[in-house]
C-alpha atoms as a PDB file:
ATOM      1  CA  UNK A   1      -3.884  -0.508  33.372  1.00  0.00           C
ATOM      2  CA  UNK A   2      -1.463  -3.295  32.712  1.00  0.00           C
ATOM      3  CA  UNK A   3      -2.602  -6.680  31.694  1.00  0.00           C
ATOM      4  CA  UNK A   4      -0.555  -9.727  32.069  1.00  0.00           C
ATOM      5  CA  UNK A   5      -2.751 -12.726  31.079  1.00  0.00           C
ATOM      6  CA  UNK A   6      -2.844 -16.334  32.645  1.00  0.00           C
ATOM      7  CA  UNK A   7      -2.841 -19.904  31.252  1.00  0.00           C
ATOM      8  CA  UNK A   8      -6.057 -19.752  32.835  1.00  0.00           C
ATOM      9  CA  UNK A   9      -7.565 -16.203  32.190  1.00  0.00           C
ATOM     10  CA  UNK A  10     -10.610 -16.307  29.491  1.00  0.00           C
ATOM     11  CA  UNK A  11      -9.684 -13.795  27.537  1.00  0.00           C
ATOM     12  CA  UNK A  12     -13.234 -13.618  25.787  1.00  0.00           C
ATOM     13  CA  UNK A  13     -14.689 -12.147  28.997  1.00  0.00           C
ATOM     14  CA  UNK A  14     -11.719  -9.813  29.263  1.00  0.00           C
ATOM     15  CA  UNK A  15     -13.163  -6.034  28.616  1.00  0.00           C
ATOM     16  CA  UNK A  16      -9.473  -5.379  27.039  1.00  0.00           C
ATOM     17  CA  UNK A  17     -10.096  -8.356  24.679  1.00  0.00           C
ATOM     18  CA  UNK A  18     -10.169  -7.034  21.082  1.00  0.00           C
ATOM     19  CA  UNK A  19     -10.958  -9.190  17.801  1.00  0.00           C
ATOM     20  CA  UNK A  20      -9.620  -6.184  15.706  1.00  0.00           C
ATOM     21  CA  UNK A  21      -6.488  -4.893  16.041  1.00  0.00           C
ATOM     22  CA  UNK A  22      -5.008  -1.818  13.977  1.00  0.00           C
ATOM     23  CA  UNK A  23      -1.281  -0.612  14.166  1.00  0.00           C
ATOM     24  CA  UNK A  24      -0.672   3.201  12.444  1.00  0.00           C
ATOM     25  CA  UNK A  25      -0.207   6.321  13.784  1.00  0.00           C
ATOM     26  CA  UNK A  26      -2.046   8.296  16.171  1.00  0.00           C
ATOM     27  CA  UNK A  27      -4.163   9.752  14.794  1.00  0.00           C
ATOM     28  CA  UNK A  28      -5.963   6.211  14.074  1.00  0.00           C
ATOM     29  CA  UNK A  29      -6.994   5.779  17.973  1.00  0.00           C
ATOM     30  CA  UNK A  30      -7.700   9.820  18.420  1.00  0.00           C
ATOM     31  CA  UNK A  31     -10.965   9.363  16.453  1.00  0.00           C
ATOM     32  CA  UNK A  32     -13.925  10.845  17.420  1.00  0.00           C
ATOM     33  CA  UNK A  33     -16.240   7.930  17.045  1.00  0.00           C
ATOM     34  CA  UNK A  34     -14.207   5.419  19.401  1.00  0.00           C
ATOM     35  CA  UNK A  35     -16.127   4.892  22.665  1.00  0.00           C
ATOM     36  CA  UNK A  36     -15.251   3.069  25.654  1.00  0.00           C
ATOM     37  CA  UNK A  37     -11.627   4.153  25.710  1.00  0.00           C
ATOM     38  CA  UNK A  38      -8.783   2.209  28.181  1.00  0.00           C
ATOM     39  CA  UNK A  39      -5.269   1.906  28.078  1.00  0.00           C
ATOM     40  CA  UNK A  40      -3.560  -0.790  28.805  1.00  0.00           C
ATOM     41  CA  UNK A  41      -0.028  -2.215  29.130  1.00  0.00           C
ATOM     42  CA  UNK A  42       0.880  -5.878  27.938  1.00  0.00           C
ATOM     43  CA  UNK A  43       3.350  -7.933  28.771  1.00  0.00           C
ATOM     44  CA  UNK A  44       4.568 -10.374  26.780  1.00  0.00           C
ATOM     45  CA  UNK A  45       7.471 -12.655  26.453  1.00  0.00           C
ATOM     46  CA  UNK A  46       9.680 -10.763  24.013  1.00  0.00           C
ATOM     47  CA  UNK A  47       9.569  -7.581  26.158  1.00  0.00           C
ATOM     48  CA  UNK A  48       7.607  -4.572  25.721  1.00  0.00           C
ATOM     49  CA  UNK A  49       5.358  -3.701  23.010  1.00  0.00           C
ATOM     50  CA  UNK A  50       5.906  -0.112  21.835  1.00  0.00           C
ATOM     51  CA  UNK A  51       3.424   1.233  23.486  1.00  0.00           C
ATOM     52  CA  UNK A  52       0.304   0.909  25.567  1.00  0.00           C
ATOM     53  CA  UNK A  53      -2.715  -0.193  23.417  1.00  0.00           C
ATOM     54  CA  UNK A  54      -5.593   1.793  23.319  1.00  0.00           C
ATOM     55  CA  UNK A  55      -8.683  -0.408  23.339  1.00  0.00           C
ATOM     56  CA  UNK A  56     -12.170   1.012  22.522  1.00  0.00           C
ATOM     57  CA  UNK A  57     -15.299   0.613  20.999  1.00  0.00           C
ATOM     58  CA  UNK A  58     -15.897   1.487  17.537  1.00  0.00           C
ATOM     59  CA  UNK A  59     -18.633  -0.038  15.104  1.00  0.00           C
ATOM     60  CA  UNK A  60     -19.212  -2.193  18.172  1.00  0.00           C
ATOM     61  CA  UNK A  61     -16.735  -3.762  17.989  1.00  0.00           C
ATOM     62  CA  UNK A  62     -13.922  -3.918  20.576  1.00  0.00           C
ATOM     63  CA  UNK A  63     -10.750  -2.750  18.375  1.00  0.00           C
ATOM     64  CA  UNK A  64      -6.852  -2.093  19.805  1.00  0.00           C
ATOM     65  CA  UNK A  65      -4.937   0.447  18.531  1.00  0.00           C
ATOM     66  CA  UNK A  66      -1.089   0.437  18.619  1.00  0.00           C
ATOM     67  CA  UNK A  67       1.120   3.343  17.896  1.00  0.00           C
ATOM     68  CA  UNK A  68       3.898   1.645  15.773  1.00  0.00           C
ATOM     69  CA  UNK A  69       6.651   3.904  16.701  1.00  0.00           C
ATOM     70  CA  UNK A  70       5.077   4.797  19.976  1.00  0.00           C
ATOM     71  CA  UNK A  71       3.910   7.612  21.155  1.00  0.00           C
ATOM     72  CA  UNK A  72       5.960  10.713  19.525  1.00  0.00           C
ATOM     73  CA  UNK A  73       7.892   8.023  17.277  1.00  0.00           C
ATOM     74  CA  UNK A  74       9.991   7.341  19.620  1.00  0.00           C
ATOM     75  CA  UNK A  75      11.400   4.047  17.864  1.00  0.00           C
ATOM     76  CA  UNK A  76      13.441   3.985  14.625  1.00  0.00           C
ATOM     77  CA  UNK A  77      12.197   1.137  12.326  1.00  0.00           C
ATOM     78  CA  UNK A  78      15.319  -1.327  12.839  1.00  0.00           C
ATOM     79  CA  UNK A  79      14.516  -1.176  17.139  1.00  0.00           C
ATOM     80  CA  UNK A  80      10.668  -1.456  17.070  1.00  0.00           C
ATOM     81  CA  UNK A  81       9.702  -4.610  19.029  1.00  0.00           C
ATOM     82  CA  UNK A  82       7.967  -6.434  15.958  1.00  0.00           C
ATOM     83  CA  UNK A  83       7.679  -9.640  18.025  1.00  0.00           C
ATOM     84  CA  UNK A  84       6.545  -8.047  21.146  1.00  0.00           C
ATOM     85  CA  UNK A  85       3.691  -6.326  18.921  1.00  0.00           C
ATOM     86  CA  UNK A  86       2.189  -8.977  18.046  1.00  0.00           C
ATOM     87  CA  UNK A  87       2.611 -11.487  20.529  1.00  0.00           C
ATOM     88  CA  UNK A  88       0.464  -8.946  22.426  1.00  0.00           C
ATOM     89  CA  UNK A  89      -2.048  -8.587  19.713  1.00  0.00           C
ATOM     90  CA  UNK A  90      -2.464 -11.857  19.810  1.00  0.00           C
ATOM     91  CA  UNK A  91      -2.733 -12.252  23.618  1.00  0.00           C
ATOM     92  CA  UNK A  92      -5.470  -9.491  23.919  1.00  0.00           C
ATOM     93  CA  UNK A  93      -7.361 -12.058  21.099  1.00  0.00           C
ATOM     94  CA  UNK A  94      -6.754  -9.863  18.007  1.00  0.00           C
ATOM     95  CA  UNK A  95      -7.849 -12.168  14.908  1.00  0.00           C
ATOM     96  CA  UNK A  96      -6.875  -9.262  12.301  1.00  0.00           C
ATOM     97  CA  UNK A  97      -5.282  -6.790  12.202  1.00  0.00           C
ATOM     98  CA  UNK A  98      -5.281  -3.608   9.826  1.00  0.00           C
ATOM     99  CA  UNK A  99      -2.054  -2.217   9.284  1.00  0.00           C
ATOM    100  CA  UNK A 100      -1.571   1.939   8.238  1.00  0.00           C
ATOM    101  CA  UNK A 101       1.566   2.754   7.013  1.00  0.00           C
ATOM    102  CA  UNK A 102       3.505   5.796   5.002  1.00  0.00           C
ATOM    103  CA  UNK A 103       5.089   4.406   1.975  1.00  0.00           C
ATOM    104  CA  UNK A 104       6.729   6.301  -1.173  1.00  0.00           C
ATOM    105  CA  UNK A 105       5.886   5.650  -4.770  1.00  0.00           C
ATOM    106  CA  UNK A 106       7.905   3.948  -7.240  1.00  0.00           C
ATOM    107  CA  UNK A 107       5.637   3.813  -9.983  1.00  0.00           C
ATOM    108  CA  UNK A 108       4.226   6.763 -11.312  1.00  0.00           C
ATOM    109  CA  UNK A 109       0.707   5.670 -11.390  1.00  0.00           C
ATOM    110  CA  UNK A 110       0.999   5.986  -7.357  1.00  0.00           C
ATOM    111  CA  UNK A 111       0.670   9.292  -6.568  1.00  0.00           C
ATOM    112  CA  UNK A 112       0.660  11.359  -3.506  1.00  0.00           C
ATOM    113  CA  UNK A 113      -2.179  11.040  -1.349  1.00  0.00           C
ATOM    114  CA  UNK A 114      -2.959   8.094  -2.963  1.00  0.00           C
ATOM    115  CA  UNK A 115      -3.858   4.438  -1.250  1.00  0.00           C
ATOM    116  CA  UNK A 116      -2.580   1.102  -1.925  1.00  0.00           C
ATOM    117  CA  UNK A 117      -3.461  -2.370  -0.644  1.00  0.00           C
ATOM    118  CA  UNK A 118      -0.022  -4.305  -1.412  1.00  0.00           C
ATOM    119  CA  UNK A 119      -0.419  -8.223  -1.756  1.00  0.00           C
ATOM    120  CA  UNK A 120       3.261  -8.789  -2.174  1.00  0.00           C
ATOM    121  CA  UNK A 121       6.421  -8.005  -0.135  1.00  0.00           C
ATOM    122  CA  UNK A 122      10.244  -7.803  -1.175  1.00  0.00           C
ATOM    123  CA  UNK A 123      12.651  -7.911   2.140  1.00  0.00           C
ATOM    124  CA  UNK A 124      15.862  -5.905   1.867  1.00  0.00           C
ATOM    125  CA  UNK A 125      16.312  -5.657   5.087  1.00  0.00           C
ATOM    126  CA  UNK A 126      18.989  -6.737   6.832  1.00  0.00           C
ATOM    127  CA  UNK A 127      19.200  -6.212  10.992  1.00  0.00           C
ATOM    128  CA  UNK A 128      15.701  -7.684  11.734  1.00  0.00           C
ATOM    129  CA  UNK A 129      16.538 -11.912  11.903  1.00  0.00           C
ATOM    130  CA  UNK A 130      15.623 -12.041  15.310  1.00  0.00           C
ATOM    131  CA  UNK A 131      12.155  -9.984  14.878  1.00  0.00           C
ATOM    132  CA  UNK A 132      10.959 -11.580  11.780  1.00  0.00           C
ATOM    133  CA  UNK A 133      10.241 -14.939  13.560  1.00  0.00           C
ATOM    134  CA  UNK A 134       8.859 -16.341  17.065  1.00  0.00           C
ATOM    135  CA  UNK A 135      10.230 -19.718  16.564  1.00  0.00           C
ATOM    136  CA  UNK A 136      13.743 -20.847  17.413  1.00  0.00           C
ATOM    137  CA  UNK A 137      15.075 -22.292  20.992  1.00  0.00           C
ATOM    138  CA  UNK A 138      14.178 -25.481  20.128  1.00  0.00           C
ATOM    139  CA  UNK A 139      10.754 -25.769  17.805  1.00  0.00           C
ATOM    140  CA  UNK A 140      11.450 -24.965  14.303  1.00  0.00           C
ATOM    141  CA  UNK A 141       8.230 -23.949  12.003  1.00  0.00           C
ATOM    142  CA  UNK A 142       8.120 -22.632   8.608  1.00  0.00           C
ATOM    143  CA  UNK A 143       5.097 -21.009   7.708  1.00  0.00           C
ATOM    144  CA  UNK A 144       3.660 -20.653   4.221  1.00  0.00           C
ATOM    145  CA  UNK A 145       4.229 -17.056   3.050  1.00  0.00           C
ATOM    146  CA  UNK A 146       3.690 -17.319  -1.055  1.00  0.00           C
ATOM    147  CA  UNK A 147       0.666 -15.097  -0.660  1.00  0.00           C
ATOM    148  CA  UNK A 148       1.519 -12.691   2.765  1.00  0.00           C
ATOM    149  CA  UNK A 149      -1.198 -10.617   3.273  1.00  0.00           C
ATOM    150  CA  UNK A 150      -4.932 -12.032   4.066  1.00  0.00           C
ATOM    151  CA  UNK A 151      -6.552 -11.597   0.752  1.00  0.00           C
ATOM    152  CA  UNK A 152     -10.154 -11.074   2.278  1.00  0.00           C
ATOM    153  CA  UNK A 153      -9.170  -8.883   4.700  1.00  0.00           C
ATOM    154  CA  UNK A 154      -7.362  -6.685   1.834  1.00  0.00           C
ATOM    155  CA  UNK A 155     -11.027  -7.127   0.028  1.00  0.00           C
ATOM    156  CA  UNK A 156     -12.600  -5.285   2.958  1.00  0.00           C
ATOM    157  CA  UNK A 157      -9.847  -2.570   2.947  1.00  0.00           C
ATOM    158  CA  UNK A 158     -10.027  -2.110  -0.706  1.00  0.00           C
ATOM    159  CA  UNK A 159     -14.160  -1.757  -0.169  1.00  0.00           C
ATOM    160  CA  UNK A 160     -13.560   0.459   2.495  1.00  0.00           C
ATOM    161  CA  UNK A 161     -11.257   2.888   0.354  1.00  0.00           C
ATOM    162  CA  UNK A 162     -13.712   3.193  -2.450  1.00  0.00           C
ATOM    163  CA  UNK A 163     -16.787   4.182   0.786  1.00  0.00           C
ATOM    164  CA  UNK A 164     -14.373   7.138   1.297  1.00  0.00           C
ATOM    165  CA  UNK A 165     -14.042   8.017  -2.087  1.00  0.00           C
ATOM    166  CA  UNK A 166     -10.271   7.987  -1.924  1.00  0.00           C
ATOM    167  CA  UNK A 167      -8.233   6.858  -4.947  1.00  0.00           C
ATOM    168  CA  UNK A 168      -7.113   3.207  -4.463  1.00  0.00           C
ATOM    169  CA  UNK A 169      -4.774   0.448  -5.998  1.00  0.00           C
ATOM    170  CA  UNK A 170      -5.197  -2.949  -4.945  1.00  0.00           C
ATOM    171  CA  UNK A 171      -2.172  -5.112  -5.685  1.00  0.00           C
ATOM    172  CA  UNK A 172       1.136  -4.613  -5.947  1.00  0.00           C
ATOM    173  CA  UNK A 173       4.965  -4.808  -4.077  1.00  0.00           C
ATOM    174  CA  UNK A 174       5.921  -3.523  -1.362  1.00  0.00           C
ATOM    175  CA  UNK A 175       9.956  -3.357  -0.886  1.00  0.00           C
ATOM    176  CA  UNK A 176      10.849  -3.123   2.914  1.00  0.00           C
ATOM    177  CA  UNK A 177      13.915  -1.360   3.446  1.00  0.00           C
ATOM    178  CA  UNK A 178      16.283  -0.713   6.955  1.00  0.00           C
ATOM    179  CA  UNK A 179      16.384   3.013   6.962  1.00  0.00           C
ATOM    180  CA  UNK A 180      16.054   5.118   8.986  1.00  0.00           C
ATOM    181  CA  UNK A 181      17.521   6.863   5.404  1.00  0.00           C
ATOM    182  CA  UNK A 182      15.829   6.761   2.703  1.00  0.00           C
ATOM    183  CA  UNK A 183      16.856   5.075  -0.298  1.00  0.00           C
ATOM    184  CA  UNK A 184      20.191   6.639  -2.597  1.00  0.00           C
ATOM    185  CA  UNK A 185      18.336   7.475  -6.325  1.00  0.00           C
ATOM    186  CA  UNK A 186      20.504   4.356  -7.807  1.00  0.00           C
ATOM    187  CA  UNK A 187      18.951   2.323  -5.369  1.00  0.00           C
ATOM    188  CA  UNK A 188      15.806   4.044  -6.231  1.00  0.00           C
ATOM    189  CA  UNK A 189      16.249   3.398  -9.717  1.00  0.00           C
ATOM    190  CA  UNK A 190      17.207  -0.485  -9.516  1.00  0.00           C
ATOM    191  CA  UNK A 191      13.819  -1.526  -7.027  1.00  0.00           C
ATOM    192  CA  UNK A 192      11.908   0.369  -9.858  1.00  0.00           C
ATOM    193  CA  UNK A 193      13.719  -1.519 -12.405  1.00  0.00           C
ATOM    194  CA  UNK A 194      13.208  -4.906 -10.272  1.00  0.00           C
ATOM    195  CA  UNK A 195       9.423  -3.923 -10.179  1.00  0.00           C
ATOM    196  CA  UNK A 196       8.747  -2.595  -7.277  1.00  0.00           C
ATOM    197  CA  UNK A 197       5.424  -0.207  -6.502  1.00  0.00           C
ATOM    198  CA  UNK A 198       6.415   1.393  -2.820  1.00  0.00           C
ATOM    199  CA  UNK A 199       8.886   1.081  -0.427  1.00  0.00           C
ATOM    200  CA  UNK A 200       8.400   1.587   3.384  1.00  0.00           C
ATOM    201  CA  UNK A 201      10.293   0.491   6.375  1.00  0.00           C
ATOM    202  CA  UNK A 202       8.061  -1.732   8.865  1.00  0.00           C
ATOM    203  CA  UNK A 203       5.803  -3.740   7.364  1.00  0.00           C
ATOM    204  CA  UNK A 204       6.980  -7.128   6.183  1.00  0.00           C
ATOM    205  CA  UNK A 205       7.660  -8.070   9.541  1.00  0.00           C
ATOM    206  CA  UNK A 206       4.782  -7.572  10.993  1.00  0.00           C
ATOM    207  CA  UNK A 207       3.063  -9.670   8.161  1.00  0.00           C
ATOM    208  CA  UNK A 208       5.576 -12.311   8.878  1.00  0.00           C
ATOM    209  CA  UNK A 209       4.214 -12.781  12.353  1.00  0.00           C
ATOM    210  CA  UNK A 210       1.287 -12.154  11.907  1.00  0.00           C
ATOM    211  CA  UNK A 211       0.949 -15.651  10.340  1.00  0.00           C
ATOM    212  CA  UNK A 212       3.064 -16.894  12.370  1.00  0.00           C
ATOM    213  CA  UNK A 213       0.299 -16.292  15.219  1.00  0.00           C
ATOM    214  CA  UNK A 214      -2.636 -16.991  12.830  1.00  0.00           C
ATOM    215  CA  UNK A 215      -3.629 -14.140  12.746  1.00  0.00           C
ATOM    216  CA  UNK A 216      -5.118 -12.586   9.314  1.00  0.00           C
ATOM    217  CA  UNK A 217      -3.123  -9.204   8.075  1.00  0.00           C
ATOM    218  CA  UNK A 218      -3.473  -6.203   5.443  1.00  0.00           C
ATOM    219  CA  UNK A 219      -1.564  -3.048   4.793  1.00  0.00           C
ATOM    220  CA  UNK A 220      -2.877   0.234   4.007  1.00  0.00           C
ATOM    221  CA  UNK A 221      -0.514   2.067   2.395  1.00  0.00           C
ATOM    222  CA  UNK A 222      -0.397   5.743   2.108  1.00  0.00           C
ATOM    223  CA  UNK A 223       1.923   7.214  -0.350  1.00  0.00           C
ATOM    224  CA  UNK A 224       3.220  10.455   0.457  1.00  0.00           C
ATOM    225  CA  UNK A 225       6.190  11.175  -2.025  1.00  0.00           C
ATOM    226  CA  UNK A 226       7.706   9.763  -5.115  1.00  0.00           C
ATOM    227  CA  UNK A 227      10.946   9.061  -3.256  1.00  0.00           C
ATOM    228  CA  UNK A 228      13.847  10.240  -5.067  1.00  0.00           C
ATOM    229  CA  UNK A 229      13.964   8.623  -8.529  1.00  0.00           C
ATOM    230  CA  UNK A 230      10.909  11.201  -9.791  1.00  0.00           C
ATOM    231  CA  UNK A 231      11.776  14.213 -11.820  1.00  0.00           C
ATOM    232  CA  UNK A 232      11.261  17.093  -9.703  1.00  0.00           C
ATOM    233  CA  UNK A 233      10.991  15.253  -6.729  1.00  0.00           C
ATOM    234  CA  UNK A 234      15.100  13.938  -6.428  1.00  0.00           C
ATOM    235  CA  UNK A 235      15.116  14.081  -2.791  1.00  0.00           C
ATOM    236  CA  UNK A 236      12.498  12.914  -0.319  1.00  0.00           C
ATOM    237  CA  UNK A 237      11.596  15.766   2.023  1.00  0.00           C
ATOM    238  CA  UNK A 238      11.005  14.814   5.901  1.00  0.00           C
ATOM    239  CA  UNK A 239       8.314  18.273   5.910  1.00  0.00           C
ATOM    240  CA  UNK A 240       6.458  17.020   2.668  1.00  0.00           C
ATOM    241  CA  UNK A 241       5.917  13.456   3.324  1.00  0.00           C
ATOM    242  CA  UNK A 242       4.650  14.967   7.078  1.00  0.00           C
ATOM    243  CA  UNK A 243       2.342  17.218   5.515  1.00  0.00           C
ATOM    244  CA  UNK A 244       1.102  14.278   2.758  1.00  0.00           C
ATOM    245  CA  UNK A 245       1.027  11.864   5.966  1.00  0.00           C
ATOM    246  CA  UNK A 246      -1.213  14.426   8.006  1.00  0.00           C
ATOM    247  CA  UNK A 247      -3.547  15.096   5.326  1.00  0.00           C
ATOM    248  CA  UNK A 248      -4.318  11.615   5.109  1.00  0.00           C
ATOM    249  CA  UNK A 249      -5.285  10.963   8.449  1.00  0.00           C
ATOM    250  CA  UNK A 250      -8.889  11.568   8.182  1.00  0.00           C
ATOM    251  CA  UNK A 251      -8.792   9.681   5.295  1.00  0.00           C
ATOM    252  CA  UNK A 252      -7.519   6.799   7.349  1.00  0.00           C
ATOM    253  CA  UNK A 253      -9.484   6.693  10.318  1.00  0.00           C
ATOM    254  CA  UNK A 254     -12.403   6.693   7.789  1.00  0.00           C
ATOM    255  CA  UNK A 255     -11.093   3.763   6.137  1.00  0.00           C
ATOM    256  CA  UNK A 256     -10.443   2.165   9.494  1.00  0.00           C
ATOM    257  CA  UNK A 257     -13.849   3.136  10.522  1.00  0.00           C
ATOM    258  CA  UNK A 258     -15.661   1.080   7.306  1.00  0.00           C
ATOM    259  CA  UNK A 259     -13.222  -1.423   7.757  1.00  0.00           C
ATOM    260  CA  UNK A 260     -14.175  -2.315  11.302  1.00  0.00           C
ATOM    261  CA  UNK A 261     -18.110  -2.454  10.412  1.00  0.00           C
ATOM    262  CA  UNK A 262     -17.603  -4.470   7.768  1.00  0.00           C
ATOM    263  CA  UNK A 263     -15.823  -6.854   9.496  1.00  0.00           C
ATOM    264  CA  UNK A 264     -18.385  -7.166  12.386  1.00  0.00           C
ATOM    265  CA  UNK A 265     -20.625  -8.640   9.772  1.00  0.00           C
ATOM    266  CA  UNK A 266     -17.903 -10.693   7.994  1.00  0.00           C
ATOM    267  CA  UNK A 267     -17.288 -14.215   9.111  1.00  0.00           C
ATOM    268  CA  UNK A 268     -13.301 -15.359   9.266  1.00  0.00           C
ATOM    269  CA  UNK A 269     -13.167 -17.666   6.480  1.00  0.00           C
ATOM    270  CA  UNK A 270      -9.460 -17.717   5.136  1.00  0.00           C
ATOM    271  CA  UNK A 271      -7.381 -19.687   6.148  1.00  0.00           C
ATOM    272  CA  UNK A 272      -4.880 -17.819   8.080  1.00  0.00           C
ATOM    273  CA  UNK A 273      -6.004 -18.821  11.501  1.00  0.00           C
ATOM    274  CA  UNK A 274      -4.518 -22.693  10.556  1.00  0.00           C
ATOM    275  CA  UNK A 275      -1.551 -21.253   9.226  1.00  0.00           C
ATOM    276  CA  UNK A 276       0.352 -23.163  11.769  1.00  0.00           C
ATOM    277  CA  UNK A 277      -0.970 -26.581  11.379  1.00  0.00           C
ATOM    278  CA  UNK A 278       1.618 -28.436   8.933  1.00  0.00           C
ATOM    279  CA  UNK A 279       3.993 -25.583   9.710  1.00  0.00           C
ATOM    280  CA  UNK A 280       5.773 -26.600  13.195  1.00  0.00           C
ATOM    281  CA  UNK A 281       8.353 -29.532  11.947  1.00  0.00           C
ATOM    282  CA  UNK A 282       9.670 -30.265  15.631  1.00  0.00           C
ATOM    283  CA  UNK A 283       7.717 -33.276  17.371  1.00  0.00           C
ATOM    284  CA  UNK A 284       5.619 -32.138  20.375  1.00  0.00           C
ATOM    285  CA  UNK A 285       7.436 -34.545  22.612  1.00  0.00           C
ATOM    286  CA  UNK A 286      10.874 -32.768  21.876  1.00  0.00           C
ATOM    287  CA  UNK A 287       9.407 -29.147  22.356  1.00  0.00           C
ATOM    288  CA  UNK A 288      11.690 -27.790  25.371  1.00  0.00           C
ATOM    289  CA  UNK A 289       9.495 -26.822  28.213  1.00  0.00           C
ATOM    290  CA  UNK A 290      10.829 -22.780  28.504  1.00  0.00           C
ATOM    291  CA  UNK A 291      10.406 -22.424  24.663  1.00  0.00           C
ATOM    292  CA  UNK A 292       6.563 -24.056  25.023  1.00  0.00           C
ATOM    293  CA  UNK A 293       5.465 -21.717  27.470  1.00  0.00           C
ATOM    294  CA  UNK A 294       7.182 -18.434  25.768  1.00  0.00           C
ATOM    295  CA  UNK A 295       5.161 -19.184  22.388  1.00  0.00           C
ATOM    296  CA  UNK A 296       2.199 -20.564  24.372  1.00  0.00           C
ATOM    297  CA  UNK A 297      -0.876 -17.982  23.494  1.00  0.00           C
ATOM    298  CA  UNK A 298       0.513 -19.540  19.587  1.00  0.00           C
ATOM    299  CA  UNK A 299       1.007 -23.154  19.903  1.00  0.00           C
ATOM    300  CA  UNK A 300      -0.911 -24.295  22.525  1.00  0.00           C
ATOM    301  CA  UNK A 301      -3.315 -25.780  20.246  1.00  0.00           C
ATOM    302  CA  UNK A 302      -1.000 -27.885  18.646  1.00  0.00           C
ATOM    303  CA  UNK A 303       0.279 -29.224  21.952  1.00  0.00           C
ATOM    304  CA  UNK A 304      -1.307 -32.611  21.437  1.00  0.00           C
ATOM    305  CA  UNK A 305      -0.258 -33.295  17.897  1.00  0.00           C
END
């Protein structure tokens, strides 16, 4: 099925329509307990997302899954269509979404197999300018971003970990590299020195754009080596962080699964879906008419200010 919403389409009667929206791997929308099951193909303004979205039932609630990397990881972390991602998130009415992502451990207290709920992000990226923001082409915006990641949202993950009786560490930095290599053991050695916890390759801008589009956001991060500045573990191995990635799967769609009934029950309080509201610094009036109806499903609401 592919979807390509209207000015005038209510989304809220939409069966695709999802107020949950989770991004991982795929094992996350292979679970058993998800009901209801479609796919279905967005379009959006900044292309393709990468992949279809599968949308099902699970707790009740109407969740979409997204396969970061698509299906087969297909997309190297410097050519995955961030914007496009989320854009399309937020046009199938996602208000959160859950993030599940491999990271390694630069701190020794994170072990393999381990989970951590970062609420802090360090960019050292360096090819991703144009998919870290929506805005440009004539409306300028600067978001907030102090505190990145929706704090009650990372509550119900954290909650969620500890139903699953998987060890958990709420808190910390996570350093987003380019890759696709991973990091030299000087470099290794200076982000631990700096103070970093885990490193990873995706995630900061898809928590970037995420408030952009007012939408809350939380990583789950699953640590599957100890990168390359460990003892004993001096170079990251492809096969092991595979095998600690697999073995965490059920683990995950556990997680996911207590996330997503919590959440039914839990009210959106924070205050990421204003996150926009003192953000946009171009006047209305000088908003060029192309640029207002590419970033329309984001600003719409602010039209009239």
């Amino acid at each position: 099925m592919v979807w390509k919403p209207t000015s005038q389409e209510n989304k809220t009667e939409n069966m695709t329509t999802a107020k949950i929206g989770i991004i991982g791997g795929s094992g996350l929308y292979q679970m058993p307990e998800l009901t209801d099951v479609e796919e279905v193909r967005v379009e959006t303004p900044f292309g393709a997302p990468s992949d279809a979205f599968i949308v099902g039932t699970l707790e009740g609630m109407r969740v979409a899954f997204l396969p970061r990397h698509g299906r087969g990881h297909r997309y190297l972390p410097t050519e995955l269509p961030f914007r496009a991602n989320i854009y399309a998130m937020k046009l199938l009415g996602v208000e959160r979404i859950l993030s599940a992502s491999a990271v390694g451990s630069l701190q020794e207290q994170y072990a393999p197999l381990d989970m951590m709920i970062p609420d802090q992000f360090f960019d050292r990226t360096r090819a991703r300018a144009q998919e870290s923001t929506f805005f440009g082409e004539g409306i300028v915006a600067h978001v907030t971003f102090a505190h990145p990641v929706c704090r009650e949202l990372g509550d119900v993950l954290e909650e969620s970990c500890r139903m699953a009786d998987v060890n958990v560490h709420r808190g910390g930095t996570y350093l987003c590299m380019e890759g696709p290599a991973f990091s030299t053991k000087a470099e290794s050695n200076v982000y631990r020195a700096w103070g970093m916890d885990v490193i990873g390759m995706t995630n900061l801008q898809e928590a970037k754009l995420a408030r952009e589009a007012e939408i809350c956001y939380s990583t789950l991060a699953l640590v599957t080596d100890y990168d390359c500045w460990h003892e004993g573990h001096d170079a990251v191995s492809v096969e092991a962080v595979i095998e600690y990635l697999n073995k965490n799967v059920r683990h995950a769609q556990l997680i996911m699964r207590e996330a997503v009934k919590r959440l039914a029950q839990a009210p959106r309080a924070c205050q990421c879906g204003t996150a926009l509201k003192n953000a946009i610094f171009t006047a209305p009036g000088l908003w060029p008419e192309a640029t207002t109806k590419k970033l329309e499903a984001i600003i719409k609401k602010y039209c009239g200010e």
